[in-house]
N, C-alpha and C. Protein backbone atom coordinates (compact mmCIF):
# COMPACT_ATOMS: atom_id res chain seq x y z
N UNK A 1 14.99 23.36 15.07
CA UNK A 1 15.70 22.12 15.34
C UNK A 1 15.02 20.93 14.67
N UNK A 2 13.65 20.72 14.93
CA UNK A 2 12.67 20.42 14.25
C UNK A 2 13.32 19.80 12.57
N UNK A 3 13.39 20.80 11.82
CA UNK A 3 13.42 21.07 10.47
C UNK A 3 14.69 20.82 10.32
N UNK A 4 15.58 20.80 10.80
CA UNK A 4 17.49 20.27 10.40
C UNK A 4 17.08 18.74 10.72
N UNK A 5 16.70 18.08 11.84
CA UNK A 5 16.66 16.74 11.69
C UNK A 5 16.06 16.17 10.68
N UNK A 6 15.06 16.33 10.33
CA UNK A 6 13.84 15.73 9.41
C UNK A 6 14.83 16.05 8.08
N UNK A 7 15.32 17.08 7.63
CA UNK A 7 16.22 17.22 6.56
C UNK A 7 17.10 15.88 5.98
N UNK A 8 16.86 15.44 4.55
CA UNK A 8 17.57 14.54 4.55
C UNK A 8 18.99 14.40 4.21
N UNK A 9 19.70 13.59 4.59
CA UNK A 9 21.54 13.66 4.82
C UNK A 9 21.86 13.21 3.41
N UNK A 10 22.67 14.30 2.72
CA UNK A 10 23.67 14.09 1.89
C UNK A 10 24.52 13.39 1.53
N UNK A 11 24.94 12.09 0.99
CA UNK A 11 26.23 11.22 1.42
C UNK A 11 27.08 11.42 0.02
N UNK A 12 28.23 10.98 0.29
CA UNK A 12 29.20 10.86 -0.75
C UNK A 12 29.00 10.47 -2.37
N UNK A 13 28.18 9.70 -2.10
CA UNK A 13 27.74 8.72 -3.76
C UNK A 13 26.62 9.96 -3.85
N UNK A 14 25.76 10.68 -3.31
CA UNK A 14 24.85 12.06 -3.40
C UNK A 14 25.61 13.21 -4.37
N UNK A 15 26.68 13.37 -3.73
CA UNK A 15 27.53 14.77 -4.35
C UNK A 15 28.10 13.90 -5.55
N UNK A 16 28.75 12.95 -5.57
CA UNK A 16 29.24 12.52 -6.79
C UNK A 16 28.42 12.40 -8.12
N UNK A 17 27.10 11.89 -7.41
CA UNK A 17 26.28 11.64 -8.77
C UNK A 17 25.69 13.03 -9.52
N UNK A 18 25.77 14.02 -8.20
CA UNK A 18 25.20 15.54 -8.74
C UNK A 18 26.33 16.15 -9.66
N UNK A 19 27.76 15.76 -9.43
CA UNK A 19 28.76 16.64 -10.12
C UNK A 19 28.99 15.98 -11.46
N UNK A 20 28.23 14.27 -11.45
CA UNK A 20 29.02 13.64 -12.61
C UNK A 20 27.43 14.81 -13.88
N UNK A 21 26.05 14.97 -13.09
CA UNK A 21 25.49 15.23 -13.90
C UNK A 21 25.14 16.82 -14.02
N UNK A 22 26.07 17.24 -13.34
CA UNK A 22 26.43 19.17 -14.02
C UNK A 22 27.61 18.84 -15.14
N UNK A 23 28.41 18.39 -14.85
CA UNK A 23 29.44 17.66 -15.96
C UNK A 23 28.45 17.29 -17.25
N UNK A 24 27.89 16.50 -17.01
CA UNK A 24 26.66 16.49 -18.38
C UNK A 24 26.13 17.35 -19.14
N UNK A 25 25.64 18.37 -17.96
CA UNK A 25 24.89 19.40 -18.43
C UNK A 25 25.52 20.54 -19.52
N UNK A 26 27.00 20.85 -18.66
CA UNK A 26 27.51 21.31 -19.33
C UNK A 26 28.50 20.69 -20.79
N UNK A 27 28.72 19.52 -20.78
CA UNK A 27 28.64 19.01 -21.92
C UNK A 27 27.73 19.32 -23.34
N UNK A 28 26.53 19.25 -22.66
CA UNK A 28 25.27 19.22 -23.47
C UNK A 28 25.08 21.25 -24.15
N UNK A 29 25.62 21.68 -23.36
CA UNK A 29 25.32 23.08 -23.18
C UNK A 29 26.65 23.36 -24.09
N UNK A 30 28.07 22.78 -24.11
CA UNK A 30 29.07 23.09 -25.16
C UNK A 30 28.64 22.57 -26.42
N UNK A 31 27.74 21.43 -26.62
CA UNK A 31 27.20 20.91 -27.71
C UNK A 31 26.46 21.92 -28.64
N UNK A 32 25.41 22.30 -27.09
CA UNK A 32 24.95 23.40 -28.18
C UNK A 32 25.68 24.05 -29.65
N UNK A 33 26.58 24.79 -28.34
CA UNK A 33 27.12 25.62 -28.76
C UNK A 33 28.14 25.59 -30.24
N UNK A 34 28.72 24.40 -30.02
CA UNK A 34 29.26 23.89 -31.65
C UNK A 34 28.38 23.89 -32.79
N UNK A 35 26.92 23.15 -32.25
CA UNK A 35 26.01 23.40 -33.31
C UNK A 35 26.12 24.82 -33.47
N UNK A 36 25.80 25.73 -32.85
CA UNK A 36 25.96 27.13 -33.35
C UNK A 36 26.69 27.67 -34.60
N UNK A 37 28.18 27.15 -33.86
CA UNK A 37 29.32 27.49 -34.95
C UNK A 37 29.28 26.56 -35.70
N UNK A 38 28.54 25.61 -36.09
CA UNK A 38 28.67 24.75 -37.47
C UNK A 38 27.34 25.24 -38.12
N UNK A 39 26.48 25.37 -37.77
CA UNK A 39 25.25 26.22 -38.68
C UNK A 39 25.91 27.90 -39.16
N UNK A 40 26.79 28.55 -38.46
CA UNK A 40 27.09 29.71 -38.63
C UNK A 40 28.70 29.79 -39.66
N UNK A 41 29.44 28.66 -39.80
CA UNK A 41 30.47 28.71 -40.57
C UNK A 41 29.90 27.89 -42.05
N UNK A 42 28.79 27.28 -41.89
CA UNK A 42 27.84 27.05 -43.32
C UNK A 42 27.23 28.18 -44.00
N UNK A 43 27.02 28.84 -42.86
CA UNK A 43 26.42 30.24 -43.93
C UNK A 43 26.83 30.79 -44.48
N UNK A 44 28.46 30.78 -43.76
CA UNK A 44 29.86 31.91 -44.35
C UNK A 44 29.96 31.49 -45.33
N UNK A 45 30.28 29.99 -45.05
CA UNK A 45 30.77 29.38 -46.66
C UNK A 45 29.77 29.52 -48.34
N UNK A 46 28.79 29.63 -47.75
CA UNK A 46 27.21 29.75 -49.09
C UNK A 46 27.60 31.26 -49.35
N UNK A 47 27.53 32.09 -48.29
CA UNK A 47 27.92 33.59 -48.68
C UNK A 47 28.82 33.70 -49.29
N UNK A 48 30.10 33.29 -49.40
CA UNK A 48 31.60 33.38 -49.69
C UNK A 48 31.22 33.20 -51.19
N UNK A 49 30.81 31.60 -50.99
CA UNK A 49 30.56 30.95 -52.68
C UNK A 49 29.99 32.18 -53.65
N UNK A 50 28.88 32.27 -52.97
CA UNK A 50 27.67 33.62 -53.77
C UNK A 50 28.61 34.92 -54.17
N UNK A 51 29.82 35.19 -53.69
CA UNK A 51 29.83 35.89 -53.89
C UNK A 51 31.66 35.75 -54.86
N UNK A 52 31.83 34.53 -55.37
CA UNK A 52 32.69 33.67 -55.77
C UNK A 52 33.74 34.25 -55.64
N UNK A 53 33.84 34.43 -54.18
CA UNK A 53 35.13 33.78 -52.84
C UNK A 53 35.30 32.42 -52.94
N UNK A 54 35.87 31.44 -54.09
CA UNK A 54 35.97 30.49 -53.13
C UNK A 54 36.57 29.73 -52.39
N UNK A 55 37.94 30.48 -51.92
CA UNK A 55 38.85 30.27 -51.31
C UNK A 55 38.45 30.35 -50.13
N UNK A 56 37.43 31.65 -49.68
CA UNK A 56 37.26 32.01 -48.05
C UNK A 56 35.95 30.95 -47.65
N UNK A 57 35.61 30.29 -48.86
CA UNK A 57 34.39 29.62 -48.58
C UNK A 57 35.32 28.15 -48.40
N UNK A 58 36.47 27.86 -48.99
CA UNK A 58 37.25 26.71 -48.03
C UNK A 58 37.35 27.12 -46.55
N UNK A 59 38.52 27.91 -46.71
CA UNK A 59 38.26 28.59 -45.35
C UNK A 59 37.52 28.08 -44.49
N UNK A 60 36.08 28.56 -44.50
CA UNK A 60 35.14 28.23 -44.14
C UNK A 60 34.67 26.85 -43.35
N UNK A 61 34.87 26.05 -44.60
CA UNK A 61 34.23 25.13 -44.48
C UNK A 61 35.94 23.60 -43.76
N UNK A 62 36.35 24.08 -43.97
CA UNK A 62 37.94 23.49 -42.75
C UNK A 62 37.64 23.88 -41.60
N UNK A 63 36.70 25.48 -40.56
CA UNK A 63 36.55 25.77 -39.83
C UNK A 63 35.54 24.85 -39.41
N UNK A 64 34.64 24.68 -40.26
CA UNK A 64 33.22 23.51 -39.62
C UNK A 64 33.80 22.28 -39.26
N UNK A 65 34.41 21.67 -40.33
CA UNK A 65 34.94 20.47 -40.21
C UNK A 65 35.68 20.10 -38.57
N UNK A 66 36.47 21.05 -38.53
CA UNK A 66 37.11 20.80 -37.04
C UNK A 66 36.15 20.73 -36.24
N UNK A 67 35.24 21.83 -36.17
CA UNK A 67 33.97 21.60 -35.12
C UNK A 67 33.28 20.54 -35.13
N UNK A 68 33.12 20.04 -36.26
CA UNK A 68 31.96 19.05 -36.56
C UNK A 68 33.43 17.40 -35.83
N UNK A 69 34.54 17.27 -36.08
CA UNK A 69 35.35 16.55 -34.76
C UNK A 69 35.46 16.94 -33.47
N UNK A 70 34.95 18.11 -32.79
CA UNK A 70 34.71 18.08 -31.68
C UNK A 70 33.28 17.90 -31.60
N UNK A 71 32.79 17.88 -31.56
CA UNK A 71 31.35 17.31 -31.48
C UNK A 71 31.42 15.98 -31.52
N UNK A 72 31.96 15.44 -32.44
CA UNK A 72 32.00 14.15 -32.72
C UNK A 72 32.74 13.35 -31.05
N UNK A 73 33.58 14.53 -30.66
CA UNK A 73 34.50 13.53 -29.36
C UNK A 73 33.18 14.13 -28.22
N UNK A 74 32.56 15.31 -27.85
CA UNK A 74 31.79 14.88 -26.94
C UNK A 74 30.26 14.63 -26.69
N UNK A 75 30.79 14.07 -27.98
CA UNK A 75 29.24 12.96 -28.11
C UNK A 75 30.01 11.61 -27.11
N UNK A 76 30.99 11.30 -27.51
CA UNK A 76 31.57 10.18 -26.60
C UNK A 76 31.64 10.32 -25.42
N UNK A 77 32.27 11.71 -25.09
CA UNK A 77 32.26 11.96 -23.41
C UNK A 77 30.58 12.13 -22.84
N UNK A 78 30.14 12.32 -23.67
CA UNK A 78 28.58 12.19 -22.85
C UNK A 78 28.18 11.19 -22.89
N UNK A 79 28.30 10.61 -23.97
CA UNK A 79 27.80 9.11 -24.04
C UNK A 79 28.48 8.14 -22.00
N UNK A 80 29.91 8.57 -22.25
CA UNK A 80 30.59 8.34 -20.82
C UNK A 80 29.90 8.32 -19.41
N UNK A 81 29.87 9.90 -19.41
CA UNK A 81 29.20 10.23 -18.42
C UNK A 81 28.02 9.93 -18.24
N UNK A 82 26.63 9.81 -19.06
CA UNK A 82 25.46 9.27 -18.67
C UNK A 82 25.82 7.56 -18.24
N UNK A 83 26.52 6.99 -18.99
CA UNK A 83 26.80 5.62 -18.48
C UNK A 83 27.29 5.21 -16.89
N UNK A 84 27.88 6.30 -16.88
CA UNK A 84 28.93 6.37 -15.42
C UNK A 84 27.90 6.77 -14.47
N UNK A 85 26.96 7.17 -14.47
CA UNK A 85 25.82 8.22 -13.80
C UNK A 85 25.04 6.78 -13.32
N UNK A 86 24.37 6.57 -14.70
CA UNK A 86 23.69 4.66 -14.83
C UNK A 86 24.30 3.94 -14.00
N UNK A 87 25.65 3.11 -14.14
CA UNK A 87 26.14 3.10 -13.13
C UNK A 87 26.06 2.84 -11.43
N UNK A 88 26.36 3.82 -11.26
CA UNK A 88 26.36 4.28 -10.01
C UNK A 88 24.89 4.24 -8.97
N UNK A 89 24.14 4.81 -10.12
CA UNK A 89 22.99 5.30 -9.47
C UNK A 89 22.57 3.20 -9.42
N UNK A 90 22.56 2.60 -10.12
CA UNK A 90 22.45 1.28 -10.00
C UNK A 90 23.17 0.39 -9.02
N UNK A 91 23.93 0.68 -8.83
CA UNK A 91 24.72 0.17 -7.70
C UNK A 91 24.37 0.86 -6.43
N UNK A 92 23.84 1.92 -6.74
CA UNK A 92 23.56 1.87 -5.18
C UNK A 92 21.63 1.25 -5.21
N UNK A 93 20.94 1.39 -6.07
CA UNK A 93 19.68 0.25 -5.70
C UNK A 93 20.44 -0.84 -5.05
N UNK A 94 21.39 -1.49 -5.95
CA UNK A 94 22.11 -3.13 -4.98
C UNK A 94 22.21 -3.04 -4.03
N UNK A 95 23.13 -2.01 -3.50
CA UNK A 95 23.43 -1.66 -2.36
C UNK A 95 22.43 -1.81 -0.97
N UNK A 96 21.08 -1.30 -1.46
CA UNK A 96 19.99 -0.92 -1.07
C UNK A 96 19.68 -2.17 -0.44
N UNK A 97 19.32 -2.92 -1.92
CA UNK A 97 18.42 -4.44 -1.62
C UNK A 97 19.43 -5.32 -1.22
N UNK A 98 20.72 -4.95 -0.91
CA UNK A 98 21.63 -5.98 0.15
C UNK A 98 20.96 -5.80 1.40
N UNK A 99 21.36 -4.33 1.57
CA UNK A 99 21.21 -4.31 3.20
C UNK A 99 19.68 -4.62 3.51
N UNK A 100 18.40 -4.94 2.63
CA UNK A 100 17.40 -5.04 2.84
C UNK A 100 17.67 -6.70 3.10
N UNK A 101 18.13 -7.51 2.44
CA UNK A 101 18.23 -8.64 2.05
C UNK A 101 19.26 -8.95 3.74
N UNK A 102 19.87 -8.30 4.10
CA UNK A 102 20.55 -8.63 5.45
C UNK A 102 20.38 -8.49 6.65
N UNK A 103 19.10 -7.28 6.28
CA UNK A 103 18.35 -7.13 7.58
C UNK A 103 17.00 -8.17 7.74
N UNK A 104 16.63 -8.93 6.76
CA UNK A 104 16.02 -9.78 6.33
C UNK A 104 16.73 -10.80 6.99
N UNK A 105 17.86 -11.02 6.41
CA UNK A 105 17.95 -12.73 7.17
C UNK A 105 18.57 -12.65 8.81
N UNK A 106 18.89 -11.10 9.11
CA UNK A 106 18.89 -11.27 11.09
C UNK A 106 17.57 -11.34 11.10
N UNK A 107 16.71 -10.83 10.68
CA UNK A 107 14.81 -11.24 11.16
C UNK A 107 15.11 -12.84 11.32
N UNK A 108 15.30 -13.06 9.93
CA UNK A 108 15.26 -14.92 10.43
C UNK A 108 15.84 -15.30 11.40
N UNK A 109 17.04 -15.18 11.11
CA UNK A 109 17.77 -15.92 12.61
C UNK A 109 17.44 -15.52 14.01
N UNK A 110 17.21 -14.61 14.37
CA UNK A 110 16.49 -14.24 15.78
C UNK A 110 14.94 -14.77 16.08
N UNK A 111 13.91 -15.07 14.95
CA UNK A 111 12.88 -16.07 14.70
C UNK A 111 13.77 -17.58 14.63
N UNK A 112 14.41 -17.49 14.29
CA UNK A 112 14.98 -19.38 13.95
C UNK A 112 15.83 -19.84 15.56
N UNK A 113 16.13 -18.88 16.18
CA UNK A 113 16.42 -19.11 17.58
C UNK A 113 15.31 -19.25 19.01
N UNK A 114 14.36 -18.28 18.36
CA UNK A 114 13.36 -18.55 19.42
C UNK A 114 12.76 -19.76 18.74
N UNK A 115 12.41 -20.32 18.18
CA UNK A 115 11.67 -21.70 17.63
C UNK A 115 13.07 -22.61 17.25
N UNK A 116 13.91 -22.82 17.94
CA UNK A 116 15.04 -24.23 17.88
C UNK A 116 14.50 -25.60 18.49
N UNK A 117 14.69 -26.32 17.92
CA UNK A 117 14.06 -27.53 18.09
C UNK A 117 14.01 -28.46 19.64
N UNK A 118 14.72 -27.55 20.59
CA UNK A 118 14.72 -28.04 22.07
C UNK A 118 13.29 -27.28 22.52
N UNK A 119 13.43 -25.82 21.98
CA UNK A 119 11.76 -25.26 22.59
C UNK A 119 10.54 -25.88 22.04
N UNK A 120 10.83 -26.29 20.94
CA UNK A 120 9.13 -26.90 20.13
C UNK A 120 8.84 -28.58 20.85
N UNK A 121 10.42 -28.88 21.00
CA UNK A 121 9.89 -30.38 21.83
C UNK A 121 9.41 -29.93 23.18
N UNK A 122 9.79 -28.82 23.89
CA UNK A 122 9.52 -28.89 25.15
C UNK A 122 7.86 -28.04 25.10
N UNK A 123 7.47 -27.43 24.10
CA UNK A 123 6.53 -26.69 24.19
C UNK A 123 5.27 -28.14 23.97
N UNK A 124 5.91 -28.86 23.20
CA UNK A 124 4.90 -30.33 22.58
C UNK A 124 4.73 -31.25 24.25
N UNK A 125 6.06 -31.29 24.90
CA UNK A 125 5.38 -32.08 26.05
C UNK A 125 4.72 -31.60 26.54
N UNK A 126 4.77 -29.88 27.31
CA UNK A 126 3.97 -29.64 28.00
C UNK A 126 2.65 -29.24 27.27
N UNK A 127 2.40 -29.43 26.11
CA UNK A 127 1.21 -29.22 25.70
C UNK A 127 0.46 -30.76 26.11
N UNK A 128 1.55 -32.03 26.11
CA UNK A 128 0.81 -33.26 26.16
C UNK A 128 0.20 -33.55 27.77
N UNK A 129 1.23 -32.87 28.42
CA UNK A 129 1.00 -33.43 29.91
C UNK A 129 0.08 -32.42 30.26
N UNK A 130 -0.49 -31.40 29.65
CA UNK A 130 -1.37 -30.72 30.02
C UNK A 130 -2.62 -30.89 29.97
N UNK A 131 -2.97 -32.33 28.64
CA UNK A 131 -4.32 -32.90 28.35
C UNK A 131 -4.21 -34.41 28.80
N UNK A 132 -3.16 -34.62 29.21
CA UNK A 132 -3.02 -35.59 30.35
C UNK A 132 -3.43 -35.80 31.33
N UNK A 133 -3.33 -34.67 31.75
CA UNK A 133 -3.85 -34.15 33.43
C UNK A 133 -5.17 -33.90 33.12
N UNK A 134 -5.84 -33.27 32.34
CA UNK A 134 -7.12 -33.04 31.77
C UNK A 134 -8.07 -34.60 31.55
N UNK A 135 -7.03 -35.10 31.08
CA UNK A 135 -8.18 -36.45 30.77
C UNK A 135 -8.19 -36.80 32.53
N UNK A 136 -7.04 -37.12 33.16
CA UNK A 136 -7.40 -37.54 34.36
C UNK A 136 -7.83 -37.31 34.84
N UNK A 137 -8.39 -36.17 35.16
CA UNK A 137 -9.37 -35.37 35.62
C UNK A 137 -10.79 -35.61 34.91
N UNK A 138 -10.97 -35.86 33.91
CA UNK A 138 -12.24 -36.07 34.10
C UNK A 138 -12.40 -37.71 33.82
N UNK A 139 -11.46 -38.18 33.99
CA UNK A 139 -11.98 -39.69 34.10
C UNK A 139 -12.18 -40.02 35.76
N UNK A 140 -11.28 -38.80 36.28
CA UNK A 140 -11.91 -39.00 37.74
C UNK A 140 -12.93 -38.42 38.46
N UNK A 141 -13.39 -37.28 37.78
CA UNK A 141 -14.88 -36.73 38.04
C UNK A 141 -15.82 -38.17 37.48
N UNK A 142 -15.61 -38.81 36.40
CA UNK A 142 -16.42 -39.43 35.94
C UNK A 142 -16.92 -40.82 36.48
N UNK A 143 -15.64 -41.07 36.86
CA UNK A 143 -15.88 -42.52 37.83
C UNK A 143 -16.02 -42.35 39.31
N UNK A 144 -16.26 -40.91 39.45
CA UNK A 144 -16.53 -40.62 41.84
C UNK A 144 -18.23 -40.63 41.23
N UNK A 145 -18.76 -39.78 39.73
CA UNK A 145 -20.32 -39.56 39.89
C UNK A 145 -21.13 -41.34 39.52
N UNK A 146 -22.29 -41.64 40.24
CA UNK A 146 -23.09 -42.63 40.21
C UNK A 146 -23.95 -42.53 38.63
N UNK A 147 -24.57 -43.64 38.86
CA UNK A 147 -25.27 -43.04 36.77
C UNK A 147 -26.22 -42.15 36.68
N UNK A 148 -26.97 -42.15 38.04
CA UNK A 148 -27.63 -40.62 38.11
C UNK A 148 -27.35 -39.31 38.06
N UNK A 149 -26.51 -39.29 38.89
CA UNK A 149 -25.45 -38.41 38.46
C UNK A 149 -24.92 -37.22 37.15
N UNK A 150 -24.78 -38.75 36.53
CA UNK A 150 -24.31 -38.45 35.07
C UNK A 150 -25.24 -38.24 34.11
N UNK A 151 -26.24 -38.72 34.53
CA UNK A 151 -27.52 -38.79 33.44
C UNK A 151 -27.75 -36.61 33.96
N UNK A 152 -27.88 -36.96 35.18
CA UNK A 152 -28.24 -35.29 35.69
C UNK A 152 -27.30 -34.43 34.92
N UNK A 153 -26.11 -34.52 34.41
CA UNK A 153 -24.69 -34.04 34.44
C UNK A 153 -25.08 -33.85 32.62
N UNK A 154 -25.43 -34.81 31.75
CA UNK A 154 -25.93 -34.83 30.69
C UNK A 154 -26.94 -34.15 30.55
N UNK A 155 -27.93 -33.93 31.31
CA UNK A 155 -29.20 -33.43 31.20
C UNK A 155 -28.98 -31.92 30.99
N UNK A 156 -28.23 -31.54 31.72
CA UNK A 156 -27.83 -30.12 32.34
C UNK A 156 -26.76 -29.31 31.10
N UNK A 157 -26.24 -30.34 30.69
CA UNK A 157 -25.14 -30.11 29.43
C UNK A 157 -25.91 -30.22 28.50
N UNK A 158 -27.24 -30.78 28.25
CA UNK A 158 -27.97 -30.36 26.96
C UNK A 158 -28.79 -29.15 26.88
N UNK A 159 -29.52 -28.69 27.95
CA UNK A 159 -30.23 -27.44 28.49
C UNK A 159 -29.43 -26.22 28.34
N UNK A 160 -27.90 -26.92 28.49
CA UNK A 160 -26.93 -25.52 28.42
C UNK A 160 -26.70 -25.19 26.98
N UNK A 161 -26.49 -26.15 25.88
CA UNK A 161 -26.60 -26.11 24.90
C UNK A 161 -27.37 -25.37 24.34
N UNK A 162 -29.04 -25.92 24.58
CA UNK A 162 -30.29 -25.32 23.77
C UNK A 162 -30.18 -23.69 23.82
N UNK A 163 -29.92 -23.58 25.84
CA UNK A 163 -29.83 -22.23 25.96
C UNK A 163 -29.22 -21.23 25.35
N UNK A 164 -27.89 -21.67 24.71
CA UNK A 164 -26.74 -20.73 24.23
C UNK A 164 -27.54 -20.72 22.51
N UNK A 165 -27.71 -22.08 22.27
CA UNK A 165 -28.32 -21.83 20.43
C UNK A 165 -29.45 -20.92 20.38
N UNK A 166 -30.50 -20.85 21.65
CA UNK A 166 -31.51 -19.69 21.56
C UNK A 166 -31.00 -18.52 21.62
N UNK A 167 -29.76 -17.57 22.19
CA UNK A 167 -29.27 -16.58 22.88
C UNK A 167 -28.68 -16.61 20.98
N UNK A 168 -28.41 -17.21 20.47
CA UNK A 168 -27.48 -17.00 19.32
C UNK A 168 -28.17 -17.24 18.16
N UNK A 169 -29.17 -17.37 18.48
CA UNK A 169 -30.22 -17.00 16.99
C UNK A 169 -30.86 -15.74 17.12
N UNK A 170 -31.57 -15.17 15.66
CA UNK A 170 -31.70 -13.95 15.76
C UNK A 170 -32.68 -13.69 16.39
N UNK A 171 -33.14 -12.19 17.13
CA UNK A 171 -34.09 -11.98 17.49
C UNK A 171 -35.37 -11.52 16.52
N UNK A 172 -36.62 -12.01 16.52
CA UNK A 172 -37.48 -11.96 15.44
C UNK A 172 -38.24 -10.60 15.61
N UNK A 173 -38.42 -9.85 15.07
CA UNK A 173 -39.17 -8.50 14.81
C UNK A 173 -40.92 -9.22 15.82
N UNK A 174 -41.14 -8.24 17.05
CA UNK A 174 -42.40 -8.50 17.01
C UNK A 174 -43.46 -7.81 15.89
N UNK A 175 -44.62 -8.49 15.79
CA UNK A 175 -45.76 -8.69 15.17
C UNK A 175 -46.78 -8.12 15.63
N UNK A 176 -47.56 -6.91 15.14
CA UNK A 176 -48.66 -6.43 15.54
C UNK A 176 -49.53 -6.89 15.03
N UNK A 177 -50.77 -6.84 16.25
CA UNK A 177 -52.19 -7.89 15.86
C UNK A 177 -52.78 -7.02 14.56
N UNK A 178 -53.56 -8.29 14.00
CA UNK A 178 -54.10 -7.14 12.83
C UNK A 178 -55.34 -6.43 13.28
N UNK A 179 -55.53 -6.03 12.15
CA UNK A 179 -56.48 -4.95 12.20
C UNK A 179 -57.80 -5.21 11.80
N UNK A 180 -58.60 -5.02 12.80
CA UNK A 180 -60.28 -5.98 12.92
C UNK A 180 -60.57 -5.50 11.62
N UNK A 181 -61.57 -6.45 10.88
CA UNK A 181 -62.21 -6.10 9.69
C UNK A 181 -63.79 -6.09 9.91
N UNK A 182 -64.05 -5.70 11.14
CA UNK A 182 -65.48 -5.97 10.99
C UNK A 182 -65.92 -4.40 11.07
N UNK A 183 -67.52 -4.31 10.32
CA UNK A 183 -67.91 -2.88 10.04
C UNK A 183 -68.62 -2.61 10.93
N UNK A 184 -68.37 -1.31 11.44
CA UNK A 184 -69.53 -0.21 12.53
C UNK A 184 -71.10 -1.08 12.61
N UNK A 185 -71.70 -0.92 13.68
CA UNK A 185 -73.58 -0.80 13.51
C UNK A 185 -73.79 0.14 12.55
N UNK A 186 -74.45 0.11 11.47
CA UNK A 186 -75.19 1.47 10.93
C UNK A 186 -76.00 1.56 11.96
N UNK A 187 -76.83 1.57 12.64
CA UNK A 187 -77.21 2.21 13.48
C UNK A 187 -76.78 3.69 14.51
N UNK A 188 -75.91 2.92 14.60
CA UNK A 188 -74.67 3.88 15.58
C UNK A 188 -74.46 5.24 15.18
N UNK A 189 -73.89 4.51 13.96
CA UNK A 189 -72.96 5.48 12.85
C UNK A 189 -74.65 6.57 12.59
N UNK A 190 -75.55 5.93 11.64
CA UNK A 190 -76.43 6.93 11.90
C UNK A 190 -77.47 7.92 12.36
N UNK A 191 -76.73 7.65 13.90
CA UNK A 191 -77.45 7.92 14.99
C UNK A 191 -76.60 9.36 15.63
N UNK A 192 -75.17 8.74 15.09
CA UNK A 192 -74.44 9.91 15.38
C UNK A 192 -74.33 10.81 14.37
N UNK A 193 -75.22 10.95 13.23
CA UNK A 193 -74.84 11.36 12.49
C UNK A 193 -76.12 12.69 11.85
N UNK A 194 -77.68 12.39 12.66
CA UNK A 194 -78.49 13.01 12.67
C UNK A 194 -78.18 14.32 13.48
N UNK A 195 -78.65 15.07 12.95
CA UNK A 195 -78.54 16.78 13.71
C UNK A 195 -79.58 16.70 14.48
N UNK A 196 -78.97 17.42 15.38
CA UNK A 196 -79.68 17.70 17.11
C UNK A 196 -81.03 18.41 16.82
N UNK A 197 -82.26 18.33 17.33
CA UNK A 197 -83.34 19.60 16.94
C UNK A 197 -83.04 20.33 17.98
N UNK A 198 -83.78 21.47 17.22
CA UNK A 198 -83.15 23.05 17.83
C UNK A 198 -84.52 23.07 18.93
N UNK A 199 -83.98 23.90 19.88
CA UNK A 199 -84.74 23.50 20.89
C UNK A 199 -85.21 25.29 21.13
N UNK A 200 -86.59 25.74 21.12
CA UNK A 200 -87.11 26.87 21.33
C UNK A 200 -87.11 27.19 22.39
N UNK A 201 -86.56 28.89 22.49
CA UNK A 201 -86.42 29.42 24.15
C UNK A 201 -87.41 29.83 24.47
N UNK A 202 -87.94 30.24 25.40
CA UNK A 202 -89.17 30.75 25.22
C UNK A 202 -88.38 32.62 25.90
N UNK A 203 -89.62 33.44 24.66
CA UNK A 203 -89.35 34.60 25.38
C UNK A 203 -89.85 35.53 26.09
């Protein structure tokens, strides 16, 4: 079931354009075939001559001639048919980039309806009365606090600041202490470094 849906649908301008170009084909395929009989009634005629027939080598060569006018007419009918093929197959790209071009402008208009100029004014007031209310609000926090207050209120809003710029700078690789440069006692060193005397057991 799968595999019949996914299959793609055949339409009318589909079968037409396939039959205009078996029609071609076989055009092309009778073409051949004249060439055949016009290379093969040239030979008759050279044979005929050679062998001074040259009556059957007219003959002959009246038989090409006719061929060589049918050839001549479906060179035209092909010429036809590839045009007619061109065509078609072109008209339906148009076809194509209409309905692309129409499903295109319902996009717009269903965008050009939600943004009509009653919603953008009404979206603009309540954007205004919303920092309206905002300023009033803090012009009325601002005038209930005393100047201490505010100085505290400032103080606290700069601390919050510093805090967030420290949190948002990078953290620095710690640093290991270096490494002492001062040298051993020789003493030490050659103290540890003398062999033990051997100490006699007694037996």
């Amino acid at each position: 079931m799968g595999a019949n849906q996914s299959a793609p649908k055949i339409t009318a301008q589909d079968r037409a354009i396939l039959d205009l170009k078996l029609q071609r084909d076989k055009v092309k395929q009778y073409q051949k075939k004249l060439q055949g009989i016009l290379d093969r009634e040239e030979a008759i005629a050279k044979t005929h001559l050679a062998a001074g027939q040259k009556d059957r080598a007219l003959i002959a060569l009246r038989r090409r001639k006719y061929q060589q006018s049918l050839l001549a007419k479906t060179d035209g009918q092909l010429e036809n048919l590839e045009q007619l093929v061109s065509s078609i197959e072109f008209s339906l790209v148009e076809v194509s980039v209409l309905h692309g071009l129409k499903q295109g402008n319902d996009v717009l208009k269903e965008i050009h309806k939600e943004m009509n100029p009653e919603s953008v004014e009404r979206l603009l007031e309540e954007t205004a009365e919303a920092r309206a209310y905002q300023q009033e609000i803090n012009e009325m926090l601002s005038n209930n606090l005393s100047l201490d207050e505010e100085d505290a209120v400032q103080s606290e809003l700069r601390e919050l600041e510093a805090a967030v710029l420290k949190e948002s700078e990078p953290v620095k690789d710690a640093t290991l202490p270096d490494v002492p440069t001062t040298t051993p006692v020789p003493d030490a060193v050659e103290a540890s470094q003398e062999p033990r005397e051997r100490i006699a057991v007694p037996t």
